[in-house]
C-alpha atoms as a PDB file:
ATOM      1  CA  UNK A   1      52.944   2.556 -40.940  1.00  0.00           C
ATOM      2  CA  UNK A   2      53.859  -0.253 -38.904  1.00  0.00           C
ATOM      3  CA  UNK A   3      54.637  -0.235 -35.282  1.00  0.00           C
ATOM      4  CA  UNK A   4      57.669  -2.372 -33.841  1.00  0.00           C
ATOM      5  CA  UNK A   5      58.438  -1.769 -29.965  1.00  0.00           C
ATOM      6  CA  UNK A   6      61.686  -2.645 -28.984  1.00  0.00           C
ATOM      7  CA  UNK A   7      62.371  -3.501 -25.526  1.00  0.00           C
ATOM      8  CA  UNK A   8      65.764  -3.632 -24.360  1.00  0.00           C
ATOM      9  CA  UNK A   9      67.211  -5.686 -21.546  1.00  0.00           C
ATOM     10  CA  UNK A  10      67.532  -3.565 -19.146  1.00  0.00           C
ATOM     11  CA  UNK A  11      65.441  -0.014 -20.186  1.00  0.00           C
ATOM     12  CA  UNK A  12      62.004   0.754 -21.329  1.00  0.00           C
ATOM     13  CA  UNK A  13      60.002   0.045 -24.246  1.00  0.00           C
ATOM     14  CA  UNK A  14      61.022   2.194 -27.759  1.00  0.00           C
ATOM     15  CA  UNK A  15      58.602   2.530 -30.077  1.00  0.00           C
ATOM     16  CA  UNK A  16      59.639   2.639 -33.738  1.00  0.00           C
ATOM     17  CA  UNK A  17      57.883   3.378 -37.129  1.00  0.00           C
ATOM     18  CA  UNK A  18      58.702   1.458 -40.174  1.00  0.00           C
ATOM     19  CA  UNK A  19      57.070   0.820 -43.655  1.00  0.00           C
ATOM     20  CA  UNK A  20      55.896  -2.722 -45.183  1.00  0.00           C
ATOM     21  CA  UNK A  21      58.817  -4.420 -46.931  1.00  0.00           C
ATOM     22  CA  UNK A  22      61.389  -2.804 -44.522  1.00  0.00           C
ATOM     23  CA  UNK A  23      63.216  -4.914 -42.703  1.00  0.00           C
ATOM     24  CA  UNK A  24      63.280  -5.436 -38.510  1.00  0.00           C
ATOM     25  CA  UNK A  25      66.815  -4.179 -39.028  1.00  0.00           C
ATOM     26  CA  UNK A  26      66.357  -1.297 -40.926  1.00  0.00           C
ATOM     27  CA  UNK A  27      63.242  -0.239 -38.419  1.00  0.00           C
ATOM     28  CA  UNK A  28      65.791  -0.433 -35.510  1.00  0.00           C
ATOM     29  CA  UNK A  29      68.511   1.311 -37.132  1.00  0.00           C
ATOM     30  CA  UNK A  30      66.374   3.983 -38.421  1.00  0.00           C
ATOM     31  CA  UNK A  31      64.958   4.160 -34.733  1.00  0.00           C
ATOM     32  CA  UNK A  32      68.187   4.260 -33.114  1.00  0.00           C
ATOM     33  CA  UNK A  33      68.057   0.995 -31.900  1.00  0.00           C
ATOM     34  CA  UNK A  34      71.445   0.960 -30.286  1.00  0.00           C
ATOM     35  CA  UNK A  35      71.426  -2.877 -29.270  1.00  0.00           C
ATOM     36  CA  UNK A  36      71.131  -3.483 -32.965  1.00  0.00           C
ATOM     37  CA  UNK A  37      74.438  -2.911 -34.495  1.00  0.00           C
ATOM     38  CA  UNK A  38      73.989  -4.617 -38.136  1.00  0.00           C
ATOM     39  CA  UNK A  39      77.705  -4.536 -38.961  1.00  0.00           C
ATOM     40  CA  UNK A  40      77.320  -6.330 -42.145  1.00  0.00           C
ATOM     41  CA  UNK A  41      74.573  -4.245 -43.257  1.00  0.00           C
ATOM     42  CA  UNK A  42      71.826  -7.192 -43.821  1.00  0.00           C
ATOM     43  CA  UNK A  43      73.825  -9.489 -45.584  1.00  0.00           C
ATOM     44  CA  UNK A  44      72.950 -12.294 -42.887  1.00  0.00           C
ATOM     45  CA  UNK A  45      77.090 -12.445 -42.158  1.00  0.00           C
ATOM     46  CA  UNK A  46      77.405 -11.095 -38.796  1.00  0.00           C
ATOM     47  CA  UNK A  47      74.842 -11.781 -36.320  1.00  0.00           C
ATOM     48  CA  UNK A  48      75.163  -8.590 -34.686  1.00  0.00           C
ATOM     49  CA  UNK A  49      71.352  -7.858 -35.855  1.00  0.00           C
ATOM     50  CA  UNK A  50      70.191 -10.629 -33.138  1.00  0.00           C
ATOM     51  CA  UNK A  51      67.007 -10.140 -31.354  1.00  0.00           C
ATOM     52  CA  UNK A  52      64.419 -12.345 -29.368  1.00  0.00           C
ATOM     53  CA  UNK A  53      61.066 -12.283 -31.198  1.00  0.00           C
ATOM     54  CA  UNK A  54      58.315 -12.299 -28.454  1.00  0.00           C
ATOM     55  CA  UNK A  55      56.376 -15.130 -27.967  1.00  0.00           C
ATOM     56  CA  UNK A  56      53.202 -13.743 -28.885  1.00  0.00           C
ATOM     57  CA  UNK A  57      54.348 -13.365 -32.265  1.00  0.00           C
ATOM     58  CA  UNK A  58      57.076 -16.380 -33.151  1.00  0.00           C
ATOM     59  CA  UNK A  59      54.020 -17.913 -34.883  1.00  0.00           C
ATOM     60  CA  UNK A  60      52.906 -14.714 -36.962  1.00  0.00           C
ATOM     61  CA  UNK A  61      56.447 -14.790 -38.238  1.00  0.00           C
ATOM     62  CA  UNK A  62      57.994 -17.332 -40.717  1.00  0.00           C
ATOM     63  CA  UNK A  63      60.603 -19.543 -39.827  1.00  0.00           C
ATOM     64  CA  UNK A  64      64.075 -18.411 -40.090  1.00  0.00           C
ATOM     65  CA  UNK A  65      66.254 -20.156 -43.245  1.00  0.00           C
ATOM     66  CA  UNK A  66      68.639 -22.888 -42.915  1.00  0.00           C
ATOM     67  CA  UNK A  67      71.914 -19.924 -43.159  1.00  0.00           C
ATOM     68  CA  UNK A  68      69.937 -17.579 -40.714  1.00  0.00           C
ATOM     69  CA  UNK A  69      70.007 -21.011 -38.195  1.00  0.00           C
ATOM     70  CA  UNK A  70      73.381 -21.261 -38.795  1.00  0.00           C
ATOM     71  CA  UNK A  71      74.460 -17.945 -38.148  1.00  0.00           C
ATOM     72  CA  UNK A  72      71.800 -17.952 -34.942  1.00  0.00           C
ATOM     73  CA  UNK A  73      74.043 -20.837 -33.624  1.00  0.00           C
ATOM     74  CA  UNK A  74      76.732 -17.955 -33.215  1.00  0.00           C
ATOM     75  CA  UNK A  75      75.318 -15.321 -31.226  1.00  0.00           C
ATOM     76  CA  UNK A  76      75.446 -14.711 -27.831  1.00  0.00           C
ATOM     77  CA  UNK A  77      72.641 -16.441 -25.741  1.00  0.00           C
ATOM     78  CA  UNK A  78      70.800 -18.097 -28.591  1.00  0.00           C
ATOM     79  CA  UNK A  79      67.011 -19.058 -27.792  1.00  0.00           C
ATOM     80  CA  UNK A  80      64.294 -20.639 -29.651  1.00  0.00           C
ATOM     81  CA  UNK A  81      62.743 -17.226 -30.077  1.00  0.00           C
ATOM     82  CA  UNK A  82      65.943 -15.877 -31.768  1.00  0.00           C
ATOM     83  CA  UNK A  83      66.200 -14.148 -35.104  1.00  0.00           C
ATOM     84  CA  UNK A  84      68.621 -12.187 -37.143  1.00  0.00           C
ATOM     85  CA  UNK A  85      66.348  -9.138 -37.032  1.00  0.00           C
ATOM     86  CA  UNK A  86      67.680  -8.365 -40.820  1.00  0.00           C
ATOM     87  CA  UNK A  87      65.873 -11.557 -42.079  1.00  0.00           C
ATOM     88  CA  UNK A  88      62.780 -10.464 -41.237  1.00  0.00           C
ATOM     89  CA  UNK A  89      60.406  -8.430 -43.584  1.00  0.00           C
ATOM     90  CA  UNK A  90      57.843  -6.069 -42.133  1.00  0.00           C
ATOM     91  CA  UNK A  91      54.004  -6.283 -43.461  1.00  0.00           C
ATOM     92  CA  UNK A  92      51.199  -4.831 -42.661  1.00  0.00           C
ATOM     93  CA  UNK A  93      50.358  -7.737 -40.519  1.00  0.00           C
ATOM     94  CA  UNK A  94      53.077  -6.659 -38.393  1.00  0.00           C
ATOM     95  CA  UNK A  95      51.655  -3.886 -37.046  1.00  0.00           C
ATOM     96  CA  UNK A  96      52.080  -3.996 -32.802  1.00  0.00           C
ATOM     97  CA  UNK A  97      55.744  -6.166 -33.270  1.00  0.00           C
ATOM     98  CA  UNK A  98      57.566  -7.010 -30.218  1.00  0.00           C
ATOM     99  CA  UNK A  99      61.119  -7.249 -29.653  1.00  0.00           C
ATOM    100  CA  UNK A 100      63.412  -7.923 -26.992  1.00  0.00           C
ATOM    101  CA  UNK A 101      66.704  -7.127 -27.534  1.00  0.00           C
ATOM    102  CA  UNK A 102      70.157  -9.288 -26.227  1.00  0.00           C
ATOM    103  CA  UNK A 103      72.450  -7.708 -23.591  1.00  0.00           C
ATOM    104  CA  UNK A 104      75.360  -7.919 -25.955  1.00  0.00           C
ATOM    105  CA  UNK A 105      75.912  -8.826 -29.771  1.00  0.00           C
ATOM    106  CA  UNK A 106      79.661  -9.464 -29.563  1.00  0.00           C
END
């Protein structure tokens, strides 16, 4: 199992458990990740799945694609450290993840 905490803007660290080859998306809907909404279901159409990698790990993670930057460019309050949190794949080498989460997605 992999750990990914999720810290939300204003609240306290969550804790979630997912599995490797889940996606950060999946772990924080399964979680009940209410920041993440993930209206388009993963499809990288949306940007509602938007989350702030923390800096600790933006190098453990590979860069996000050339449509992922594009659709980053549309979120609220995009940062260097932002993702689309259903274009990242969990591994093993994940274990300990942190998250921050946006204020808003729309």
């Amino acid at each position: 199992m992999i750990r990914v905490i999720f810290i939300p803007a204003e609240d306290q660290p969550i804790e979630v458990k997912a599995s490797p080859g889940d996606s950060l998306m999946a772990a924080a809907v399964n979680g009940g990740i209410a920041e993440i909404i993930a209206e388009c279901g993963g499809a990288c159409a949306c940007g509602t799945c938007h989350c702030y990698i923390d800096e600790s790990w933006i190098a453990k993670l590979p860069a996000p694609g050339a449509h992922e930057q594009d659709m980053i460019e549309c979120v609220i309050d995009p940062r260097t450290e932002s993702r689309l949190s259903c274009q990242v794949t969990l591994t093993e080498h994940h274990d300990g993840l942190i998250i921050h989460l946006p204020r808003a997605q729309h």
